[in-house]
Protein backbone atom coordinates (compact mmCIF):
# COMPACT_ATOMS: atom_id res chain seq x y z
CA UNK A 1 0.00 0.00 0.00
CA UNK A 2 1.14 2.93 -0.85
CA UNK A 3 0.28 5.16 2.62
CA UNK A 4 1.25 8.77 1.03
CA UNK A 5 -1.56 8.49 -1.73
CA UNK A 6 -4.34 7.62 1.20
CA UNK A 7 -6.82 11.29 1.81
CA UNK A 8 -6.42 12.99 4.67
CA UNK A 9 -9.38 10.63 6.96
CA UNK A 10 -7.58 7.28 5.43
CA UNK A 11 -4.44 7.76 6.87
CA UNK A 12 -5.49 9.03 9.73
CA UNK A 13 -7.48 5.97 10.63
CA UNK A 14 -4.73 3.95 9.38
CA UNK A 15 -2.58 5.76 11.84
CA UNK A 16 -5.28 4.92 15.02
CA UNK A 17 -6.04 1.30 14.12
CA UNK A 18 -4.79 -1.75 15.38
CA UNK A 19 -1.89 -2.22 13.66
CA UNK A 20 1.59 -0.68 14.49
CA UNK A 21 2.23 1.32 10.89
CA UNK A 22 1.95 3.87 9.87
CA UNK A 23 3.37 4.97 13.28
CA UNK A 24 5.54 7.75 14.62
CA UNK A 25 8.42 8.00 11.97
CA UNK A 26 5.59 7.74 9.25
CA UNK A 27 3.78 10.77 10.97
CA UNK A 28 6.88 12.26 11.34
CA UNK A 29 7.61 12.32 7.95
CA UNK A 30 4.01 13.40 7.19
CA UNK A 31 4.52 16.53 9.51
CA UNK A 32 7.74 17.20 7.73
CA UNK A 33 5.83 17.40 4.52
CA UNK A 34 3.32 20.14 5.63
CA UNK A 35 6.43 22.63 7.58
CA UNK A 36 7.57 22.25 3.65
CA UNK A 37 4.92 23.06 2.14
CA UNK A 38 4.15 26.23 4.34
CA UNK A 39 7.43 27.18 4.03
CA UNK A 40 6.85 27.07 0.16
CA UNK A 41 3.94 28.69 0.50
CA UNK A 42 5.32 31.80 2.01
CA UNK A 43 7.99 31.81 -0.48
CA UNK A 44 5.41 31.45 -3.38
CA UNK A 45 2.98 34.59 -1.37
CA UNK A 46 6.46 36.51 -1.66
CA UNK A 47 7.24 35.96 -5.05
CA UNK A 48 3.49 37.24 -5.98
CA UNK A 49 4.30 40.84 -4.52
CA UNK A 50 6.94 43.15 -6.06
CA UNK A 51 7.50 45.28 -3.35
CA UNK A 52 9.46 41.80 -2.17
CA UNK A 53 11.28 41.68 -5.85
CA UNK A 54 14.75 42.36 -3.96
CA UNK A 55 14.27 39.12 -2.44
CA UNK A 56 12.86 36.97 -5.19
CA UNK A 57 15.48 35.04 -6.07
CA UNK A 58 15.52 34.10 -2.81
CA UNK A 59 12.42 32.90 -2.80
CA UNK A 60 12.79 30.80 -6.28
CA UNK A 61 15.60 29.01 -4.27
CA UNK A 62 13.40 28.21 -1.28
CA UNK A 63 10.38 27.51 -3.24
CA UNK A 64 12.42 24.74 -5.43
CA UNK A 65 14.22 23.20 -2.12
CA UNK A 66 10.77 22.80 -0.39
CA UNK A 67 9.51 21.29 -3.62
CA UNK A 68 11.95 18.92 -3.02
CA UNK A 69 11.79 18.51 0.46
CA UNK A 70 8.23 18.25 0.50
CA UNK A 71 8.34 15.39 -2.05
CA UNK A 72 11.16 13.12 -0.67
CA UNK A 73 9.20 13.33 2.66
CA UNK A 74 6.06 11.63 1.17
CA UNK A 75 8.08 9.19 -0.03
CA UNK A 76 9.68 8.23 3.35
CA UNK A 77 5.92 7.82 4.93
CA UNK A 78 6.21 4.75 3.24
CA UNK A 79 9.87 3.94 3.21
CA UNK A 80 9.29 4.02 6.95
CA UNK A 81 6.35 1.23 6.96
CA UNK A 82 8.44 -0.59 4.98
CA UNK A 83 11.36 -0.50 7.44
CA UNK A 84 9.46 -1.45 10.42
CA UNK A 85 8.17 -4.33 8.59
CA UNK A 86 11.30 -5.75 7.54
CA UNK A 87 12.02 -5.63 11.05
CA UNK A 88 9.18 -7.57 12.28
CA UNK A 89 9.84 -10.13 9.58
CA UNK A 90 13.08 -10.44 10.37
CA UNK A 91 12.06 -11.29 14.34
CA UNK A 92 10.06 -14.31 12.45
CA UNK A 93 12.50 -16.09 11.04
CA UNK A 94 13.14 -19.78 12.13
CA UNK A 95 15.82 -19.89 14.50
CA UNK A 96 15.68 -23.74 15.09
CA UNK A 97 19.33 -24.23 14.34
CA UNK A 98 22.68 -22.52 14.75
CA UNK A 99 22.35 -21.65 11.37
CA UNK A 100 19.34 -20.38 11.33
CA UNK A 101 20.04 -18.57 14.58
CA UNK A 102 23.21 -17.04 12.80
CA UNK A 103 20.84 -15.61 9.95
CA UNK A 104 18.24 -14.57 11.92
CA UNK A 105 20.44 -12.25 13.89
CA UNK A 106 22.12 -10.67 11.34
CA UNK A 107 18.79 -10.35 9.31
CA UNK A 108 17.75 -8.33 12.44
CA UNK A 109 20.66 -6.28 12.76
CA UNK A 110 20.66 -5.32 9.16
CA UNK A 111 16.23 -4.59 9.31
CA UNK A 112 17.15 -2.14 12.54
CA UNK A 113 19.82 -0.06 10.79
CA UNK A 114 17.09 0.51 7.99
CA UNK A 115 14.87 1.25 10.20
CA UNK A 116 17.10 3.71 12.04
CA UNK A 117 18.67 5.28 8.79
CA UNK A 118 14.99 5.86 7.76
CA UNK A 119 13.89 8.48 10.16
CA UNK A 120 17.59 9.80 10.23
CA UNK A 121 17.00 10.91 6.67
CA UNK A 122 13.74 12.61 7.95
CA UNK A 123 15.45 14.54 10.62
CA UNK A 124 18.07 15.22 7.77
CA UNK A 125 15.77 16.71 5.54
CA UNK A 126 13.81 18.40 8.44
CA UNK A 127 16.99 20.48 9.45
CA UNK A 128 16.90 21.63 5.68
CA UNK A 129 13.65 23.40 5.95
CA UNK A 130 14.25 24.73 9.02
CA UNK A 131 17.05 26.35 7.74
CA UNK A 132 14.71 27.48 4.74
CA UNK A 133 12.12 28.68 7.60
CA UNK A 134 14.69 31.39 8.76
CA UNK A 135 15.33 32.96 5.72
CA UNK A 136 11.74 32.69 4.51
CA UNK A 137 11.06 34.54 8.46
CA UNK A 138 13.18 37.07 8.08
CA UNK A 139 12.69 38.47 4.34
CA UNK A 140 9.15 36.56 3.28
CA UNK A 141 5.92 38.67 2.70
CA UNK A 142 4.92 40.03 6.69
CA UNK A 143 1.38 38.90 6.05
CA UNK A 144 1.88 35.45 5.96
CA UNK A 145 4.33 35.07 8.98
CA UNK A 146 1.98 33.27 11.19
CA UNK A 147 2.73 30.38 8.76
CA UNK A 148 6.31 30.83 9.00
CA UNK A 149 6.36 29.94 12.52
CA UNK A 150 3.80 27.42 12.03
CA UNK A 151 5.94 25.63 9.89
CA UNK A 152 9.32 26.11 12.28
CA UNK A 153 7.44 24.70 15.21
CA UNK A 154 5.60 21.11 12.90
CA UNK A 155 9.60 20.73 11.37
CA UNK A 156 11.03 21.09 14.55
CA UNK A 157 8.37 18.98 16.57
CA UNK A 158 8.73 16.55 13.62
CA UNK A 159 12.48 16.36 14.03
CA UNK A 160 11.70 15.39 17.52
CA UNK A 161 9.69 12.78 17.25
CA UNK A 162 12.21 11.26 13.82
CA UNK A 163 14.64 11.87 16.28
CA UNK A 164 13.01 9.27 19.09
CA UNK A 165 12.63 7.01 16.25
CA UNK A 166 16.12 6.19 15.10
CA UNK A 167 16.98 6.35 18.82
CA UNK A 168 14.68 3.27 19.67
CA UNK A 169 16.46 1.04 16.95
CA UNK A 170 19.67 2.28 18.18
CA UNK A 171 19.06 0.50 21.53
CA UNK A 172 18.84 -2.54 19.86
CA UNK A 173 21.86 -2.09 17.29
CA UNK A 174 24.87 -4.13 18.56
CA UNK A 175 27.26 -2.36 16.13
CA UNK A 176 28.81 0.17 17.96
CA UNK A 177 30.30 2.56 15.42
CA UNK A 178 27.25 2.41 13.29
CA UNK A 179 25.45 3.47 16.63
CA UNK A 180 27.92 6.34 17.44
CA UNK A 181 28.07 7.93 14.14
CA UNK A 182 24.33 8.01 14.04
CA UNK A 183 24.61 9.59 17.41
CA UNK A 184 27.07 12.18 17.00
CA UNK A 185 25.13 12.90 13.97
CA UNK A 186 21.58 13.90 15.65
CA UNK A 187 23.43 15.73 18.45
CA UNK A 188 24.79 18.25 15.37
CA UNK A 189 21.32 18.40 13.99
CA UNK A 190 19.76 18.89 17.69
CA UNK A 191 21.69 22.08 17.73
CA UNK A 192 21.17 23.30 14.58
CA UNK A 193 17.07 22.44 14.36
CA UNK A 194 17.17 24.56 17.96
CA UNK A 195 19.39 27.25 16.83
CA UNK A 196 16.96 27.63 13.69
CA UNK A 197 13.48 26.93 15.63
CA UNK A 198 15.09 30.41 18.05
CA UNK A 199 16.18 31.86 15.21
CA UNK A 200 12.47 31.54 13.76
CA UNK A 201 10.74 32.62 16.91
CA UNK A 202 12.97 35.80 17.57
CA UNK A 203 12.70 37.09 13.82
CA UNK A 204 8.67 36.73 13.77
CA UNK A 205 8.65 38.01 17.07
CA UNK A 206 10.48 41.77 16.15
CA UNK A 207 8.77 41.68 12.73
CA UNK A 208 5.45 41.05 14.00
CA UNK A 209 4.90 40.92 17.41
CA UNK A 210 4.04 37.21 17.54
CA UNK A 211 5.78 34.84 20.24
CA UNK A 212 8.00 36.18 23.12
């Protein structure tokens, strides 16, 4: 099934049933796809006015990174289904003899560092538009800036929740210096997604009053 082309209600009710996919990373990726697209938006609102024209080619670059962004997340909704089923799988497989003990574990270990890499690349890609976020705060048309910080606070919440995601598998990962790089990775990204988010808050705060 292909979870990104559900509407709206579907996936939502796919998200509440039973069944343990989509979950978290797949919502986080979904989240990711709307800061995008509001991002985009703003760009797009400041592109339409040329009292902005000093900062429309600007805009052009934010408006084709989001594009991007925005389509790469939709497909990891379902890269991340994927993942966690190859995991459960894996956990299935005989393990009757050594053999088949051996495989199984390895089968595991290589399912869980999908699964982590999965929602890595969504907190990846979730820096990138917060990044996008700041410059689209501080020179993007003033009447949309409510969606400017809209979108900073879904990336960064969605960054958060990616974030738990990778760390879960990680726990479970007996290769050390996959589990380290992955690590010292998301601590870089912490700082920057933080550093933007403030960034975001403090600009739409002097521009327009909003925040604290």
């Amino acid at each position: 099934m292909n979870f990104a082309k559900l509407s709206i209600r579907e996936f939502v009710e796919r998200v509440s049933d039973k069944n343990p996919t989509p979950g978290g990373g797949a919502v986080s990726a979904l989240v990711g796809t709307l800061a995008a697209s509001l991002v985009e938006m703003v760009a797009n609102l400041t592109l339409a006015r040329p009292d902005y024209s000093e900062w429309h080619a600007q805009m052009e670059k934010v408006v084709s990174t989001m594009q991007e962004k925005r389509l790469l997340l939709l497909e990891y909704i379902d890269h991340d289904v994927k993942a966690f089923d190859d995991v459960m799988s894996a956990y299935k497989l005989p393990k009757n003899t050594p053999e088949e003990k051996e495989k199984r574990s390895q089968t595991i270990q290589e399912a869980l560092k999908r699964a982590a890499r999965v929602p890595y690349e969504v907190c990846r890609h979730l820096r990138e538009i917060l990044k996008e976020a700041v410059i689209v705060a501080e020179w993007g048309n003033i009447n949309a800036i409510s969606d400017v910080i809209s979108a900073a606070e879904l990336a960064a919440s969605a960054f958060n929740s990616a974030k738990a995601n990778v760390l879960i598998n990680l726990k479970s990962i007996k290769d050390e210096k996959f589990n380290e790089n992955l690590i010292h990775e998301l601590r870089t990204f912490t700082g920057e997604v933080e550093g933007a988010l403030r960034s975001v808050r403090e600009i739409v705060s002097q521009r327009s009053g909003i925040g604290a």
